[in-house]
C-alpha atoms as a PDB file:
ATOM      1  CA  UNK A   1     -34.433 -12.620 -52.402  1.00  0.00           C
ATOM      2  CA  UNK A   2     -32.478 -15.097 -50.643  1.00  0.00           C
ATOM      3  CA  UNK A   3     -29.160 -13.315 -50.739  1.00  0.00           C
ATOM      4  CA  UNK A   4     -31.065 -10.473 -49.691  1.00  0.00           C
ATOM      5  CA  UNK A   5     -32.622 -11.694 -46.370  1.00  0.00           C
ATOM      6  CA  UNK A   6     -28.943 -13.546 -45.707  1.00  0.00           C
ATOM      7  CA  UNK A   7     -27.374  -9.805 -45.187  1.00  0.00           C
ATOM      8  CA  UNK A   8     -30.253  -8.560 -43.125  1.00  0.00           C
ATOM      9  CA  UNK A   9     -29.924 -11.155 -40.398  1.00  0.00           C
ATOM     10  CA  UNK A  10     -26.854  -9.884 -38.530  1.00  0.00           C
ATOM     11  CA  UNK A  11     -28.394  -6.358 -39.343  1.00  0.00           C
ATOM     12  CA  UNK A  12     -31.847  -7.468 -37.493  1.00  0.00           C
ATOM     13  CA  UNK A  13     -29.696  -9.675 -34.528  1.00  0.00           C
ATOM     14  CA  UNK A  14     -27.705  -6.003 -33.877  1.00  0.00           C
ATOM     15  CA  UNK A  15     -30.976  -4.358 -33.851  1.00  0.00           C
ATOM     16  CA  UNK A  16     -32.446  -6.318 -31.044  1.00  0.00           C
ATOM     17  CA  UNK A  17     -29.697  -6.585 -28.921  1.00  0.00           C
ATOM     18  CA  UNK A  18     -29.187  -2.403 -29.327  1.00  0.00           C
ATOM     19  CA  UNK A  19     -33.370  -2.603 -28.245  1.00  0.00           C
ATOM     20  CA  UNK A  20     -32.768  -4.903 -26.043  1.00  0.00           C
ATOM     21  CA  UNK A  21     -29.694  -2.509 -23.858  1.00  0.00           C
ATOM     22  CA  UNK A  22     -31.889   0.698 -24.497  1.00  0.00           C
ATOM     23  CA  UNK A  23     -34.627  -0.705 -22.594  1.00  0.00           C
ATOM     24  CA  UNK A  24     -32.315  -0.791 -19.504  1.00  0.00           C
ATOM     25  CA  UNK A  25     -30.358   1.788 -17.628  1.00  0.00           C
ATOM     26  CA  UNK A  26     -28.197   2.393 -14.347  1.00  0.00           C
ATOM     27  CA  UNK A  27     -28.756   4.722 -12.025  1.00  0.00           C
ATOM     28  CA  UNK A  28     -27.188   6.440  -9.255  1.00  0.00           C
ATOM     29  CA  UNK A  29     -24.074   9.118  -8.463  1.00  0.00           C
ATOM     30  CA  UNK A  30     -21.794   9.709 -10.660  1.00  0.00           C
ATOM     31  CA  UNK A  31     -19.380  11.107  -8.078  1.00  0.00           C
ATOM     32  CA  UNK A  32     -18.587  10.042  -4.483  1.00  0.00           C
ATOM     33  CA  UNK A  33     -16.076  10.223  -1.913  1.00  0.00           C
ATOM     34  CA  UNK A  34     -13.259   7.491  -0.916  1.00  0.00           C
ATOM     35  CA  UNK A  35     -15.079   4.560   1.238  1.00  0.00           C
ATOM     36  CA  UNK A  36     -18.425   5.948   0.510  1.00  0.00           C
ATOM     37  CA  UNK A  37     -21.226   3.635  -0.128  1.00  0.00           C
ATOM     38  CA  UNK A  38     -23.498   4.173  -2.880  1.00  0.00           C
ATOM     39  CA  UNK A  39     -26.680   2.836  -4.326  1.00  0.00           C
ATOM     40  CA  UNK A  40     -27.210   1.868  -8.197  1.00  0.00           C
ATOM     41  CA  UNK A  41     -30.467   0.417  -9.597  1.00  0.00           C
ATOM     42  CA  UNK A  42     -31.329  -0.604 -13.058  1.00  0.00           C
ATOM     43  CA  UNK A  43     -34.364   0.323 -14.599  1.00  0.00           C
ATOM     44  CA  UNK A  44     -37.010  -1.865 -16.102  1.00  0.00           C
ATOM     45  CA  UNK A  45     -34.758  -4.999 -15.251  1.00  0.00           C
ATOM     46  CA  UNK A  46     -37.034  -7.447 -13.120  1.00  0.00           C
ATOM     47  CA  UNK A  47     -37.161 -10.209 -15.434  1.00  0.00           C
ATOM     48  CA  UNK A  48     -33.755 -10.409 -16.483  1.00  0.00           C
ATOM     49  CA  UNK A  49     -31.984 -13.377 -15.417  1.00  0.00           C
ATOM     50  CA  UNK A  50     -28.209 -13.892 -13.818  1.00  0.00           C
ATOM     51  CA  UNK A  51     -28.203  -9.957 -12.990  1.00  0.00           C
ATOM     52  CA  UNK A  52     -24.732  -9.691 -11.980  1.00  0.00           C
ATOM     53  CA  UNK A  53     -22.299  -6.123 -10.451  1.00  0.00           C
ATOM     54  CA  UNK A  54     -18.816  -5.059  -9.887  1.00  0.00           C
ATOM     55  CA  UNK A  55     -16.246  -2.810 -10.198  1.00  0.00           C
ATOM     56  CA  UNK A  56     -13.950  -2.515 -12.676  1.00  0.00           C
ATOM     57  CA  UNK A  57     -10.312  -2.285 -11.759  1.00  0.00           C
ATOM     58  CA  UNK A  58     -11.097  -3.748  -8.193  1.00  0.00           C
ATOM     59  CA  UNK A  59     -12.007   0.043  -7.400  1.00  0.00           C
ATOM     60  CA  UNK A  60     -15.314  -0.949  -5.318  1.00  0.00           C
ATOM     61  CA  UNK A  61     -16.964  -4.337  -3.961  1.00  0.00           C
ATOM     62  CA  UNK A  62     -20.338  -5.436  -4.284  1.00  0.00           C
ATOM     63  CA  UNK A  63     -21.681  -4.687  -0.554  1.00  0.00           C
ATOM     64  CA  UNK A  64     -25.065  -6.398  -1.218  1.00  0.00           C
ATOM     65  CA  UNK A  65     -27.538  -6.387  -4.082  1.00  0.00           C
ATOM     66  CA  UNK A  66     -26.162  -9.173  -5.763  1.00  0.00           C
ATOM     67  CA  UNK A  67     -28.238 -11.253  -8.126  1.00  0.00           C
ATOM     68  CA  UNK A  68     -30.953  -8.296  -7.773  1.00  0.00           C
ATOM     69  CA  UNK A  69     -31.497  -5.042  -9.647  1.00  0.00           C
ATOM     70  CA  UNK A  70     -30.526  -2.966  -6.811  1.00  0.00           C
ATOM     71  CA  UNK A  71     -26.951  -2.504  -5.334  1.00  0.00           C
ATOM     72  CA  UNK A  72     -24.841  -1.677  -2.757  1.00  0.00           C
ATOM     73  CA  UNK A  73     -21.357  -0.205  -4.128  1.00  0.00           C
ATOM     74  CA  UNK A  74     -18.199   0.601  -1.822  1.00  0.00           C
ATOM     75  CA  UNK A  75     -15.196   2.733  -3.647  1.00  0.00           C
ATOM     76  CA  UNK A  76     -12.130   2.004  -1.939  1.00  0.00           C
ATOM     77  CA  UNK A  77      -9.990   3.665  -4.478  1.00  0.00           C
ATOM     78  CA  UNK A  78      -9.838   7.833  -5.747  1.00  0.00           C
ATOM     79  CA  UNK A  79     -10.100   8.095  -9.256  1.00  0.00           C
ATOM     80  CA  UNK A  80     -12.759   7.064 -12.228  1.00  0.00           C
ATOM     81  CA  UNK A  81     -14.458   4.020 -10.426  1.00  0.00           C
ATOM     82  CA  UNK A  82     -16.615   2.128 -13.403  1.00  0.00           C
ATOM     83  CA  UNK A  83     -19.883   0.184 -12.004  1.00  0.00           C
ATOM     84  CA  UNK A  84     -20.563  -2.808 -14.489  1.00  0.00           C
ATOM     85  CA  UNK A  85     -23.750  -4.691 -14.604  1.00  0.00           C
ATOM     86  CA  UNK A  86     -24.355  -7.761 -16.786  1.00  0.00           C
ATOM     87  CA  UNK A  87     -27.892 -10.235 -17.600  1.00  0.00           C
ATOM     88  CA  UNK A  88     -29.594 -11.611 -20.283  1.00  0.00           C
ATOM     89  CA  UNK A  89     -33.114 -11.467 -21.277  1.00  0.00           C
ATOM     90  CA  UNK A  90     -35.364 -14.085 -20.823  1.00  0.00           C
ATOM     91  CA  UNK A  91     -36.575 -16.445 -23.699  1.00  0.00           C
ATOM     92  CA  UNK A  92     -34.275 -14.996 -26.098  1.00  0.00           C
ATOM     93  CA  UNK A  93     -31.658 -14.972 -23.932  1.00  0.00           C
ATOM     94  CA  UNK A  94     -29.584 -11.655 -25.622  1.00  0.00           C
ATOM     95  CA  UNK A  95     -26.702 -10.380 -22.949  1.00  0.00           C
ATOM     96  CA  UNK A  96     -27.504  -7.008 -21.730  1.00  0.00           C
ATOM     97  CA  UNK A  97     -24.339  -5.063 -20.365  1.00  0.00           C
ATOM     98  CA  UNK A  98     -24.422  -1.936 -19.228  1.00  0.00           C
ATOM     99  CA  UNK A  99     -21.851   0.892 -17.078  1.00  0.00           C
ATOM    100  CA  UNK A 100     -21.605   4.041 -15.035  1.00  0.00           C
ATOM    101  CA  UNK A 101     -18.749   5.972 -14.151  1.00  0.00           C
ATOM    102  CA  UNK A 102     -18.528   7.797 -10.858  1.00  0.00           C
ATOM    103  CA  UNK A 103     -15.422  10.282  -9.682  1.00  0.00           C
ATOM    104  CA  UNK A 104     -14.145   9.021  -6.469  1.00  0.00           C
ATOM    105  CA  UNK A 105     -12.679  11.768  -4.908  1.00  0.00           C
ATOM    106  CA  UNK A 106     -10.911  12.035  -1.552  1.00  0.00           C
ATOM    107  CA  UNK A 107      -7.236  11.367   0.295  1.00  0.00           C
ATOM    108  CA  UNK A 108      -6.859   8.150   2.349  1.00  0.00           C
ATOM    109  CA  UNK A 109      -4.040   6.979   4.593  1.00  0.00           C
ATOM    110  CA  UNK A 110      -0.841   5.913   3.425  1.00  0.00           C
ATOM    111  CA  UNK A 111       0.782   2.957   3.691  1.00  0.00           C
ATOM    112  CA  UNK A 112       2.072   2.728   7.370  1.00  0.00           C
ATOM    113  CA  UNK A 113       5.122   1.249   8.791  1.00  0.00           C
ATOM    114  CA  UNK A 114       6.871   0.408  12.067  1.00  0.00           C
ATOM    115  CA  UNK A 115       9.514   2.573  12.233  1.00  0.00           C
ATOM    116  CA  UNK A 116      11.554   1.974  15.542  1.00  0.00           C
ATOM    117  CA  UNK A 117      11.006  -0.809  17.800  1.00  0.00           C
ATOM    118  CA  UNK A 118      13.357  -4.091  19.081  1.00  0.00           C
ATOM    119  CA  UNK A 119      12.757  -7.148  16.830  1.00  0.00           C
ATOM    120  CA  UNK A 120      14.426  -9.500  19.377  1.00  0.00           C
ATOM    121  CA  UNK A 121      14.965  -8.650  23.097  1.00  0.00           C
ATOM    122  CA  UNK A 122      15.925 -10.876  26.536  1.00  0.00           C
ATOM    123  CA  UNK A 123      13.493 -12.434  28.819  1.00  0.00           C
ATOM    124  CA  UNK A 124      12.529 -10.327  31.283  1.00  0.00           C
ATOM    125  CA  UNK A 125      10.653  -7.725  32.490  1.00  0.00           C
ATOM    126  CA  UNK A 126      11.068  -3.328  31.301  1.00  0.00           C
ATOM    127  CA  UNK A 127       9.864  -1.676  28.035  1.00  0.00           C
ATOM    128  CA  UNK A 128      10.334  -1.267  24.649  1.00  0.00           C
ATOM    129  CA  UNK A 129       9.430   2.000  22.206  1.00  0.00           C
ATOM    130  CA  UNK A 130       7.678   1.704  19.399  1.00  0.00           C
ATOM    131  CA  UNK A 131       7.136   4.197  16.706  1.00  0.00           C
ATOM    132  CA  UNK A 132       5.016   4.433  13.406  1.00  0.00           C
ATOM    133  CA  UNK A 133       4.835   6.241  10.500  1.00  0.00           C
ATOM    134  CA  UNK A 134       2.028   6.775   7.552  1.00  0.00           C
ATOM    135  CA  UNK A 135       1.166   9.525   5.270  1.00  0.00           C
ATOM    136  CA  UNK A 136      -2.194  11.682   6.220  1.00  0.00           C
ATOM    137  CA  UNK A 137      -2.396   9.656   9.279  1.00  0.00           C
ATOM    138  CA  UNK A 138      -4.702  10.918  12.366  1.00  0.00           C
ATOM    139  CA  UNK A 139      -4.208   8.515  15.006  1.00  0.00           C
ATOM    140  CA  UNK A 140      -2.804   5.293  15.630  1.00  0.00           C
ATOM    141  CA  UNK A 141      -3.993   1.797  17.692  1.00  0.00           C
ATOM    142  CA  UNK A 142      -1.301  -0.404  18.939  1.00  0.00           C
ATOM    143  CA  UNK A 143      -1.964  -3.704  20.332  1.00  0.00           C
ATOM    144  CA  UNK A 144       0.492  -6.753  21.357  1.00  0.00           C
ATOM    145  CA  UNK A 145      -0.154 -10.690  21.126  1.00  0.00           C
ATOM    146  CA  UNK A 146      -0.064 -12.778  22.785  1.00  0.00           C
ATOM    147  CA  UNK A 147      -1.523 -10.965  25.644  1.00  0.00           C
ATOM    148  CA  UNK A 148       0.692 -13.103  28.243  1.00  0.00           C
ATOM    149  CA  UNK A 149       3.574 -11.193  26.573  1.00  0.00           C
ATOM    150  CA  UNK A 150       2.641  -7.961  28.056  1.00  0.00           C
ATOM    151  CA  UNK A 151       0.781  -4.789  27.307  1.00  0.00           C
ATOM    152  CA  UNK A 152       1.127  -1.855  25.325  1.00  0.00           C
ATOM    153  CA  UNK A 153       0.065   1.617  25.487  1.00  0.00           C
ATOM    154  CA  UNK A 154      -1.304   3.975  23.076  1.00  0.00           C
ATOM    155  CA  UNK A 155       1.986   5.547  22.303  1.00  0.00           C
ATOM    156  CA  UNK A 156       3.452   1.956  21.026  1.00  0.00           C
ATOM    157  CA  UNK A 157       5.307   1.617  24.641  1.00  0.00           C
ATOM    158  CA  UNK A 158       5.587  -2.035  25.428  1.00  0.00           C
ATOM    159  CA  UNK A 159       5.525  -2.941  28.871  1.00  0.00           C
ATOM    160  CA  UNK A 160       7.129  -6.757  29.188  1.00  0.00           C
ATOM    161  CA  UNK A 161       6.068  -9.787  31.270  1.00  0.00           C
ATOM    162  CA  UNK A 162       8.812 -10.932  33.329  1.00  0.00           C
ATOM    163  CA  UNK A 163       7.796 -14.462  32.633  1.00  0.00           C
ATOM    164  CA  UNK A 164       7.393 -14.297  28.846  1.00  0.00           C
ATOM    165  CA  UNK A 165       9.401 -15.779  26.212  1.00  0.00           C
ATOM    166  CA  UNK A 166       9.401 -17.056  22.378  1.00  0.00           C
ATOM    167  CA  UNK A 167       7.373 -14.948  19.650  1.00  0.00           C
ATOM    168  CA  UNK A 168       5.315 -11.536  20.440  1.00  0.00           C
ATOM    169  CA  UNK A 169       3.884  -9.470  17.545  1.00  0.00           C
ATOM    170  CA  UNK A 170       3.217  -6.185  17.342  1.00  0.00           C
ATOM    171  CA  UNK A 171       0.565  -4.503  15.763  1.00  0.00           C
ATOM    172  CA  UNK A 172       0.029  -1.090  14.574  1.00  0.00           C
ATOM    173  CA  UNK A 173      -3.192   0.511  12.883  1.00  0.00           C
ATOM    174  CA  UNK A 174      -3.054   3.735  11.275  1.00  0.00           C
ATOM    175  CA  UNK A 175      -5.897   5.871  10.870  1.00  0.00           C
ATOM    176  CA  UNK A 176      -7.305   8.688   8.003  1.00  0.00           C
ATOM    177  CA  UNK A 177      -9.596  10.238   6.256  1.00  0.00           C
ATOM    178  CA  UNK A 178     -12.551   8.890   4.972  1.00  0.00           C
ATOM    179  CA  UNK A 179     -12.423   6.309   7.262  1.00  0.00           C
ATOM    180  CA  UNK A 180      -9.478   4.497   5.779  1.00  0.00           C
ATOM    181  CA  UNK A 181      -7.036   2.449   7.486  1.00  0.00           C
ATOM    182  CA  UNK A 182      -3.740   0.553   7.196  1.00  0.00           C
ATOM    183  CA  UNK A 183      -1.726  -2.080   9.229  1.00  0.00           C
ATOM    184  CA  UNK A 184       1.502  -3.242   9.671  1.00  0.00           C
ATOM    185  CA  UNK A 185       3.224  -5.724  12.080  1.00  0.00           C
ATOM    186  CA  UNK A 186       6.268  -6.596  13.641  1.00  0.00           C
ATOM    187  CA  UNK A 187       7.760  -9.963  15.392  1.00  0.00           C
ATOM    188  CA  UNK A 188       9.860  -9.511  18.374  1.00  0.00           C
ATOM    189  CA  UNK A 189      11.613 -12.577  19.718  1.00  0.00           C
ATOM    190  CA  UNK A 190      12.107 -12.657  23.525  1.00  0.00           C
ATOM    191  CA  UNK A 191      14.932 -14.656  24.437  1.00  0.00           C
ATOM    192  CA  UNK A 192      15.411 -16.846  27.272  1.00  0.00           C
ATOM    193  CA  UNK A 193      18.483 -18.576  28.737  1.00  0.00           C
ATOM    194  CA  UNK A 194      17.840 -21.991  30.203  1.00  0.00           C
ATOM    195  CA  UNK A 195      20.123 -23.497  32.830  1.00  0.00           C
ATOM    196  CA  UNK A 196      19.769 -27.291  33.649  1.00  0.00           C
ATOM    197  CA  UNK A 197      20.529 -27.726  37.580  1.00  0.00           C
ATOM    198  CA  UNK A 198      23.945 -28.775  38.262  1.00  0.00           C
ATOM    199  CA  UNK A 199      24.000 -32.588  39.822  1.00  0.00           C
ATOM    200  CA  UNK A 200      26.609 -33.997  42.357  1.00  0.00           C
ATOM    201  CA  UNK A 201      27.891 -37.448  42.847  1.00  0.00           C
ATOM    202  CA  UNK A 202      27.982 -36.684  46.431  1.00  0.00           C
ATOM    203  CA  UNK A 203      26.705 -33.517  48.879  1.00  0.00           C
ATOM    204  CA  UNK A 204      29.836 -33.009  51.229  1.00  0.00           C
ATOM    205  CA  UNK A 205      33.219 -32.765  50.793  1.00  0.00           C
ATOM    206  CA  UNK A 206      35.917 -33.639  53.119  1.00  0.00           C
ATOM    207  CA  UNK A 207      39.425 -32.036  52.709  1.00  0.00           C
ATOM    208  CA  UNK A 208      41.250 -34.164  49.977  1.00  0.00           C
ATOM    209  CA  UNK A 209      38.119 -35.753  48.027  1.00  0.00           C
ATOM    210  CA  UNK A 210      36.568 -34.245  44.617  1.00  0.00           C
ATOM    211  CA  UNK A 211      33.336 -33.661  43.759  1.00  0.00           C
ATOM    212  CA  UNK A 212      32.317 -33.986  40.310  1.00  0.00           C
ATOM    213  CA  UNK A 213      29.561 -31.180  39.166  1.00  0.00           C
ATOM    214  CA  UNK A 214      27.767 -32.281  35.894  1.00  0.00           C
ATOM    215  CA  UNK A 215      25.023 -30.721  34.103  1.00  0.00           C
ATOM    216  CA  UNK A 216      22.837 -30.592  30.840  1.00  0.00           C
ATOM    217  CA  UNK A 217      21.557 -30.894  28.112  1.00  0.00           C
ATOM    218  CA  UNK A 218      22.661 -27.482  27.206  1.00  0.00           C
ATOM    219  CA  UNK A 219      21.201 -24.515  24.981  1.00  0.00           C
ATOM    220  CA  UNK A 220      22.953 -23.623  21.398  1.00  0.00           C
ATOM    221  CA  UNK A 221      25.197 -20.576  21.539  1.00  0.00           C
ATOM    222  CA  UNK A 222      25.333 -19.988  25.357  1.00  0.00           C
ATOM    223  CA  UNK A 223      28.604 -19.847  27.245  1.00  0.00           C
ATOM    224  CA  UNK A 224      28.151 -21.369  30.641  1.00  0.00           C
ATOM    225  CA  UNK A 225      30.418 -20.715  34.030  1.00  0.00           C
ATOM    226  CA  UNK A 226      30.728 -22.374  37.194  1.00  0.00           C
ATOM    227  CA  UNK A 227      30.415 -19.839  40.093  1.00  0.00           C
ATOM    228  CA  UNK A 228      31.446 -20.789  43.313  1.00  0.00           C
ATOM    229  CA  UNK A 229      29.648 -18.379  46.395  1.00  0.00           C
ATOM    230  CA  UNK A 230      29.058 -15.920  43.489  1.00  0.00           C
ATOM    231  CA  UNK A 231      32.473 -15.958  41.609  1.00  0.00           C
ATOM    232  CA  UNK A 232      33.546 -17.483  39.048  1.00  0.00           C
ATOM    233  CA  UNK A 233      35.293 -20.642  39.151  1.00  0.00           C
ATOM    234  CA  UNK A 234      36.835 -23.542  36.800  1.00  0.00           C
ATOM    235  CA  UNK A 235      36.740 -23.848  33.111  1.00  0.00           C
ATOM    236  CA  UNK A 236      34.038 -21.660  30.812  1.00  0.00           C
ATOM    237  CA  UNK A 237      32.037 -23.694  28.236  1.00  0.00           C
ATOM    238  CA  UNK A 238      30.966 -22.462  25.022  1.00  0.00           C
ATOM    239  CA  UNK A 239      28.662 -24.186  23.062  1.00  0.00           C
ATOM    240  CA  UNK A 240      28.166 -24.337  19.532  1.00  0.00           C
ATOM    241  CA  UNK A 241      24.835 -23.491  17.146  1.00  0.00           C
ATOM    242  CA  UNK A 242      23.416 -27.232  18.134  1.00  0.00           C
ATOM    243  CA  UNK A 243      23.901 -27.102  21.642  1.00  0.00           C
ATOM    244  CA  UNK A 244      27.551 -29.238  21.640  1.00  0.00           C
ATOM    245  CA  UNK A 245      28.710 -29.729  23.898  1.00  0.00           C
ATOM    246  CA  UNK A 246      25.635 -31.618  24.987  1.00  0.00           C
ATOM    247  CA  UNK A 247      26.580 -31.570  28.516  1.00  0.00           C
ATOM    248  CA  UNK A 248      29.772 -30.200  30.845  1.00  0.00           C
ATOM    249  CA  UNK A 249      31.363 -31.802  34.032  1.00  0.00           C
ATOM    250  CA  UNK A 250      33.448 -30.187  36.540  1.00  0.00           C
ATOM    251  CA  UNK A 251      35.852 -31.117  39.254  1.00  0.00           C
ATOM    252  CA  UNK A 252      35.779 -29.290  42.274  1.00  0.00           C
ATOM    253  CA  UNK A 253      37.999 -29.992  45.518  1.00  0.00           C
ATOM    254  CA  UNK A 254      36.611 -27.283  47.597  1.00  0.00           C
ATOM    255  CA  UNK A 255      32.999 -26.814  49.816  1.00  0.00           C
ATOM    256  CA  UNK A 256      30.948 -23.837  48.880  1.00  0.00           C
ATOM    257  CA  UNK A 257      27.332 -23.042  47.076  1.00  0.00           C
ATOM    258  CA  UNK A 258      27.809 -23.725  43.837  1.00  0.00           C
ATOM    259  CA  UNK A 259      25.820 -22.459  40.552  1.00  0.00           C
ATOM    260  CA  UNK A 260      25.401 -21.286  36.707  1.00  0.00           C
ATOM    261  CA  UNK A 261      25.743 -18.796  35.434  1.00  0.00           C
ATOM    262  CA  UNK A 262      24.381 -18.717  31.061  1.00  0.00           C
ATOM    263  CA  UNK A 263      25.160 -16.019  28.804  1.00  0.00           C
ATOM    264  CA  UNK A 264      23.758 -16.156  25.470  1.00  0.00           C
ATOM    265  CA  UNK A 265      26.548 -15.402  22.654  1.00  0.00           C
ATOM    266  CA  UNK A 266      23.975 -14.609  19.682  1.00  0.00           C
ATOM    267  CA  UNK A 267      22.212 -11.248  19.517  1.00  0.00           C
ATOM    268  CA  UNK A 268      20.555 -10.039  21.908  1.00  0.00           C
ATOM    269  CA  UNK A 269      23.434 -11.326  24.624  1.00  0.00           C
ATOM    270  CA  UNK A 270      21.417 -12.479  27.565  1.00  0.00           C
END
């Protein structure tokens, strides 16, 4: 007798956890479309403890219903979508698992990306195309930030701030069925050249003397020319990717308005 009852217990454990499932059951569609929200309840399940959903595959999320015998489920992918939910029982404690397959049918939007469009660009102030591209796509919403760095219209057309400069990123959303979307981005760098003012050891010059014109610190890559009333005048200075030389001098022997004029040597030339 004792050998016998030692091969029933697994046999009787099985039992009541098969009893235990067969009490319970999901239900709800078994088909639905891309994005669609559906709702799945399990019967008979009130007393269970540590109800828990999902989705396998990360096909779905849990919109609400969590911890509770009713759910909110999301598809967000096409194809055979499983909804799980897992408990136990009370007092004995036996797991209770169950499933339910549902079709998710429908097309979404592809992936979408930026297509044309500067990624770097000079200070100042004109427009810049932008295009996009995604599979099944309907429409698309552009937007630009910061906002001080322009705006754009609905077409992807940049229209630049005259005073902006540094890092703008563009922003495209496409649009499809079933309510799907997809977003991509792009960074343009607006480039500015800065000038330092140009200092004199004296104002006015008398016919013989020398004025020396010094100015800095200077920008990285820029070559820098003395004008004198517009034209240019004395030596050119280059300087290198860390700004060297940090500063330039020049002698001058003759009156006039003097300035600076920077052009940046990197792409874009500014």
């Amino acid at each position: 007798m004792k050998t016998l009852i030692i091969k029933l217990l697994p046999l009787i454990a099985l039992l009541t956890l098969a009893n235990a499932e067969a009490q319970y059951s999901i239900s709800g569609p078994t088909s639905a479309d891309i994005n669609d929200t559906k709702t799945y309840t399990v019967s008979n399940s009130g007393s269970l403890l540590g109800k828990n959903w999902s989705v396998a595959s990360n096909k779905g999320n849990v919109v609400s219903g969590q911890q509770s015998s009713t759910a909110q489920i999301q598809f967000t992918q096409v194809g055979n979508a499983i909804v799980n939910f897992s408990a136990v029982t009370p007092g004995t404690f036996n797991s209770v698992f169950l499933s339910r397959n549902v079709n998710v049918a429908g097309s979404v939007v592809g992936n979408v990306t930026i297509t044309a469009g500067p990624t770097s660009r000079c200070q100042g102030s004109g427009s810049s195309d932008f295009n996009a591209s995604a599979n099944n796509a309907t429409s698309y919403n552009w937007s630009i930030s910061p906002i001080t760095a322009g705006s754009i219209n609905g077409s992807g057309t940049v229209t630049w701030n005259s005073n902006f400069f540094g890092n703008a990123t563009v922003q495209v959303t496409a649009n499809g069925p079933n309510n799907s979307t997809s977003t991509a981005s792009r960074i343009v760098s607006v480039v500015t050249v800065s000038t330092p003012s140009l200092q004199a050891n004296i104002n006015e010059i008398c016919s013989g003397e020398q004025v020396v014109l010094t100015m800095g610190p200077l920008q990285s890559s820029v070559r820098y020319q003395l004008l004198r009333n517009g034209t240019v005048t004395g030596q050119e200075v280059t300087t290198d990717s860390n700004g060297q030389p940090g500063g330039i001098s020049w002698n001058v022997f003759s009156g006039g308005t003097y300035s600076v004029r920077g052009t940046k040597q990197t792409s874009p030339s500014c």
